[in-house]
Protein backbone atom coordinates (compact mmCIF):
# COMPACT_ATOMS: atom_id res chain seq x y z
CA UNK A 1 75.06 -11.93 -4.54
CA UNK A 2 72.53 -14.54 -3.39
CA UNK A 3 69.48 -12.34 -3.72
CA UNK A 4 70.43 -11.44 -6.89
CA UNK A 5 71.03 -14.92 -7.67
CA UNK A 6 67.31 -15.90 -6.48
CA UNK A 7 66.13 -12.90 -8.69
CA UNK A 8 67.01 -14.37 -11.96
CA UNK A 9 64.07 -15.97 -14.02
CA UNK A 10 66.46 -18.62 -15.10
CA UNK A 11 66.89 -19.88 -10.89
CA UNK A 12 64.80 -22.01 -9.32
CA UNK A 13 64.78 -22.68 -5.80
CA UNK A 14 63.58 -25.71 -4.34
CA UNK A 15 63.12 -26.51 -0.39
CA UNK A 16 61.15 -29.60 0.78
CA UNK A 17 61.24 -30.12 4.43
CA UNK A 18 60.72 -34.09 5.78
CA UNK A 19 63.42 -35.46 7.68
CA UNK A 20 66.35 -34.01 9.69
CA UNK A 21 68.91 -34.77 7.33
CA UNK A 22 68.78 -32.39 5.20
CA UNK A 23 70.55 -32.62 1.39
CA UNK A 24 71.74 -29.73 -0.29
CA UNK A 25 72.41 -29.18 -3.82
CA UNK A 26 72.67 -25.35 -4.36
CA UNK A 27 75.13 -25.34 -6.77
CA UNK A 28 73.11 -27.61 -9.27
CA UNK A 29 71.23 -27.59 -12.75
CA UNK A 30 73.30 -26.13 -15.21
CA UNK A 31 76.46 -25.15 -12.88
CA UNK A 32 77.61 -28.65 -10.98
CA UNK A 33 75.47 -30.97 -13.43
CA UNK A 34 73.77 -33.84 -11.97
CA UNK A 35 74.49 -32.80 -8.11
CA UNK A 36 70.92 -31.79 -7.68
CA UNK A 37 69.66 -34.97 -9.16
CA UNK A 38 71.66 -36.59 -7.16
CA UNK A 39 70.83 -34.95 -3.88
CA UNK A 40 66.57 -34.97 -4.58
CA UNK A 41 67.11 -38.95 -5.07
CA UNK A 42 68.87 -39.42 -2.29
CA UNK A 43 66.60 -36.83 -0.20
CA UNK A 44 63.44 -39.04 -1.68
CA UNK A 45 64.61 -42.55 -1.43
CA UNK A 46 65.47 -41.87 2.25
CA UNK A 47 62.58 -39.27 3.51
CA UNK A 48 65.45 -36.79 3.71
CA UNK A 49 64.59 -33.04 3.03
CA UNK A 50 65.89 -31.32 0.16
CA UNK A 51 67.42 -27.53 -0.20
CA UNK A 52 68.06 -26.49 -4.02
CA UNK A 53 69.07 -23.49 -6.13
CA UNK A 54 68.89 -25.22 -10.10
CA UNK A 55 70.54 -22.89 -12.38
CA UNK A 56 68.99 -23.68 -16.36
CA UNK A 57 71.28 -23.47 -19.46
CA UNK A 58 72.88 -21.16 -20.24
CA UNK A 59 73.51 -19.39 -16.80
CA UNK A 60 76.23 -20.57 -15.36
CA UNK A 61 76.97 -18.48 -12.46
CA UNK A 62 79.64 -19.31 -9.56
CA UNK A 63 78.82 -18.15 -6.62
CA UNK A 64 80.87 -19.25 -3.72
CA UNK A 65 79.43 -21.37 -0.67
CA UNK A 66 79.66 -18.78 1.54
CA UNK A 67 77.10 -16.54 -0.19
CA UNK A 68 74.35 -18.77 0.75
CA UNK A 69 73.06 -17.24 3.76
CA UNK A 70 69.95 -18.24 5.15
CA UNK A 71 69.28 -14.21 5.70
CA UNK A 72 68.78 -13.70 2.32
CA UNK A 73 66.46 -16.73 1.78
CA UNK A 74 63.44 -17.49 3.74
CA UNK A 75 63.66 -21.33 1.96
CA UNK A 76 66.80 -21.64 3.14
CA UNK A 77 66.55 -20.14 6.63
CA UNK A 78 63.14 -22.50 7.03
CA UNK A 79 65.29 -25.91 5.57
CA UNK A 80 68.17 -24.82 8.06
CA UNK A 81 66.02 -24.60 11.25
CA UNK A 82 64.51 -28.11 10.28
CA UNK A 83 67.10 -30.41 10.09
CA UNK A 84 69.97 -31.26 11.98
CA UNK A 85 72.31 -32.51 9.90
CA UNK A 86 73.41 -31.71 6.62
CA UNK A 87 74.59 -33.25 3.33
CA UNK A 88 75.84 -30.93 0.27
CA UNK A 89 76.54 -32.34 -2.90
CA UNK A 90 79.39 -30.69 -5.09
CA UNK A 91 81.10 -31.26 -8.58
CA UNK A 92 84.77 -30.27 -9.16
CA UNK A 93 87.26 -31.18 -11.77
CA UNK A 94 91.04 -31.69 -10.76
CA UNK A 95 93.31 -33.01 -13.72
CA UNK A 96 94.77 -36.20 -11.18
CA UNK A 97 91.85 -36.25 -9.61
CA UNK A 98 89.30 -37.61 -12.24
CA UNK A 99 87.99 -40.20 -9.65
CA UNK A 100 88.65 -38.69 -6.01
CA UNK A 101 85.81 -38.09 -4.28
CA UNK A 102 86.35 -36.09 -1.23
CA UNK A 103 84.40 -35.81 1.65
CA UNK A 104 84.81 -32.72 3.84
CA UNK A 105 82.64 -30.76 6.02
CA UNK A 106 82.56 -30.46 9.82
CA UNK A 107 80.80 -33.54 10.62
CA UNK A 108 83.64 -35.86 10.00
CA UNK A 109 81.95 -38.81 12.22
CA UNK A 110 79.43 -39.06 9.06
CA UNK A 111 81.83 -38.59 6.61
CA UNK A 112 83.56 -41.85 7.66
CA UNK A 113 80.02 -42.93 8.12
CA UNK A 114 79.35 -42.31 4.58
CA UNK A 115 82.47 -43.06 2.92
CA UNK A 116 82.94 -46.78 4.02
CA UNK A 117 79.43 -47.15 2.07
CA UNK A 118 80.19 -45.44 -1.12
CA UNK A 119 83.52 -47.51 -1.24
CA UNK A 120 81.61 -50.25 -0.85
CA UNK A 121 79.10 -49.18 -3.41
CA UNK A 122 80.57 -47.53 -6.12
CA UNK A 123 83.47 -49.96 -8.55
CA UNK A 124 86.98 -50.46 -7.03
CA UNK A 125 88.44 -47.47 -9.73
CA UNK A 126 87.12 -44.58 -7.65
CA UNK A 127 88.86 -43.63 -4.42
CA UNK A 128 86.16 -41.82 -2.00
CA UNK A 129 88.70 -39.56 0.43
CA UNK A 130 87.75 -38.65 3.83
CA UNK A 131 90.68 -37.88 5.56
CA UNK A 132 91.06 -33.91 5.18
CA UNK A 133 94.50 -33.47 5.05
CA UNK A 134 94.32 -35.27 1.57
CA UNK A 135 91.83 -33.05 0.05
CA UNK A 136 92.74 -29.43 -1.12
CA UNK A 137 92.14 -26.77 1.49
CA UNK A 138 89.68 -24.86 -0.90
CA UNK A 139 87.15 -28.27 -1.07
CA UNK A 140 87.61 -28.89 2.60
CA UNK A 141 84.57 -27.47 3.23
CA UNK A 142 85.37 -25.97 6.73
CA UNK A 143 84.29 -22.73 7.21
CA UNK A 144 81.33 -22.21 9.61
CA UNK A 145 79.15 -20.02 7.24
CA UNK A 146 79.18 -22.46 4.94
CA UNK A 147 75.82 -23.97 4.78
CA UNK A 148 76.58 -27.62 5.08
CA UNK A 149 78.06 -26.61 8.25
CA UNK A 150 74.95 -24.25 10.05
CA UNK A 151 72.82 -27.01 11.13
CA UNK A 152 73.23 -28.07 14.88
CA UNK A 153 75.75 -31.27 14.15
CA UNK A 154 77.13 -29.55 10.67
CA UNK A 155 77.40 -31.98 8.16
CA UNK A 156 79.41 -33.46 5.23
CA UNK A 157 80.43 -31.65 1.63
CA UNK A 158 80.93 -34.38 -0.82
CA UNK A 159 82.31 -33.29 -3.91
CA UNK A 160 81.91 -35.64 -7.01
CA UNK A 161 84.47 -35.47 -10.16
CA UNK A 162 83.70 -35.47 -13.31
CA UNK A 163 83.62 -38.95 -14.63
CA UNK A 164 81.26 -40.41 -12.04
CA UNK A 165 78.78 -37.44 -13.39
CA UNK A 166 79.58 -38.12 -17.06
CA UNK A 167 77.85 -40.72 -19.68
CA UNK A 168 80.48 -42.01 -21.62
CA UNK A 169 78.24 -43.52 -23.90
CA UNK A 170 75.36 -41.12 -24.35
CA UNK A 171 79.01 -38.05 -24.47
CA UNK A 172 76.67 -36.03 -21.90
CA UNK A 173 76.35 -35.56 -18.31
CA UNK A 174 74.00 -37.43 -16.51
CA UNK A 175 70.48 -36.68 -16.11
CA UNK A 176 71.23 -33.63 -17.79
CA UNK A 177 69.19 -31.62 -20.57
CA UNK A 178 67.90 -35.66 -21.73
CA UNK A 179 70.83 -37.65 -21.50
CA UNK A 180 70.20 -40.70 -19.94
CA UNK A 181 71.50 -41.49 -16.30
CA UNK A 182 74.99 -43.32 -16.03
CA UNK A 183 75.40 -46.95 -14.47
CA UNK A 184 77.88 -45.39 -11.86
CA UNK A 185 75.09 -42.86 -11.07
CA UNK A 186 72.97 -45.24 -10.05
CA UNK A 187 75.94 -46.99 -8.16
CA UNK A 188 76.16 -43.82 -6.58
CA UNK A 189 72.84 -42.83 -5.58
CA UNK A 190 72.44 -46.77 -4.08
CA UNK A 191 75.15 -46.42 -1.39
CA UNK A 192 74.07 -42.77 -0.38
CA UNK A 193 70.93 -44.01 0.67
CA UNK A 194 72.46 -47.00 2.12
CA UNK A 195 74.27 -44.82 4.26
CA UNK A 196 72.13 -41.81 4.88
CA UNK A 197 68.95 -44.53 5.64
CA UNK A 198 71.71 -46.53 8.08
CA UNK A 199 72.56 -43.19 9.87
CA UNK A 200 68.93 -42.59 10.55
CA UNK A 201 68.24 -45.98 11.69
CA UNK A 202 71.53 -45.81 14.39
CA UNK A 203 70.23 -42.09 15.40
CA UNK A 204 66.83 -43.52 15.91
CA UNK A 205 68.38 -47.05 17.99
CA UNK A 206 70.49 -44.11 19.96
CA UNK A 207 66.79 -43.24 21.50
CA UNK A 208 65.46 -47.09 22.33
């Protein structure tokens, strides 16, 4: 499913190795809107590397995490040997769940890591979960084939609801097909730097 995926003139794949956190947005362009924009700010801001499968309008294709296997992917098998953590950003839509964002993945020391700085970052009417038995099994992000979790210390699945994606005012998603980027995108982008740049900085004090 992947290959064929990769093969389709409207994909674009996108791998730029730097750092070893790595941010992953493979679900993005036209499928999760405004994850991958999301991620390759993040990945930039912080010297992060970036992995990437952009999907343009109208192609809308699902493919579930699991499908992403590094053996079908030489971009993806190169991005996975580099880092050692990982970071995958995900939109979902839940009906009471319009401003959850949950935090899974196997790496649940960063996910607290994280999550105490977008709660600090983003305004008081979003409620970032971490605690796994209070997100739905299927957004967990647990199983080992997933990519988020291949790297050597796994990493963290962060899936982002609708409204925090969404311009109210411009009636479009963010960064998406020219509408302009959201206030709580920006809010958004802020802490995960905050917190990916602080996790770097603690890795690198680990080694003084």
């Amino acid at each position: 499913m992947f290959r064929n995926l990769l093969r389709s003139q409207h994909v674009t794949e996108i791998s730029e190795l730097r750092g070893r956190i790595g941010l992953m947005a493979f679900h993005g362009g036209n499928l999760e809107r405004t994850t991958d924009v999301v991620a390759a700010e993040v990945a930039q801001r912080s010297g992060s590397s970036l992995y990437a499968v952009l999907q343009q309008a109208p192609m809308r294709e699902h493919l579930p995490s699991t499908a992403f296997r590094p053996e079908h992917s030489t971009a993806l098998a190169a991005f996975l040997d580099h880092v050692d953590v990982a970071i995958a950003i995900h939109g979902y839509g839940r009906m009471n769940r319009f401003k959850h964002l949950l935090l899974g993945g196997r790496n649940r020391k960063m996910a607290e890591h994280l999550a105490g700085y977008l709660r600090r970052g983003l305004p008081d009417d979003y409620e970032v979960v971490a605690d796994l038995e209070q997100i739905p099994r299927e957004l967990r992000g647990q199983h080992p084939k997933n990519p988020v979790n291949r790297p050597p210390q796994a990493g963290v699945q962060i899936e982002l609801p609708p409204t925090i994606r969404w311009n109210p005012v411009e009636k479009g998603w963010s960064d998406h097909e020219g509408t302009p980027r959201a206030v709580q995108v920006d809010h958004l982008i802020d802490a995960m730097t905050a917190g990916v740049q602080a996790w770097i900085d603690g890795e690198a004090a680990a080694w003084v």
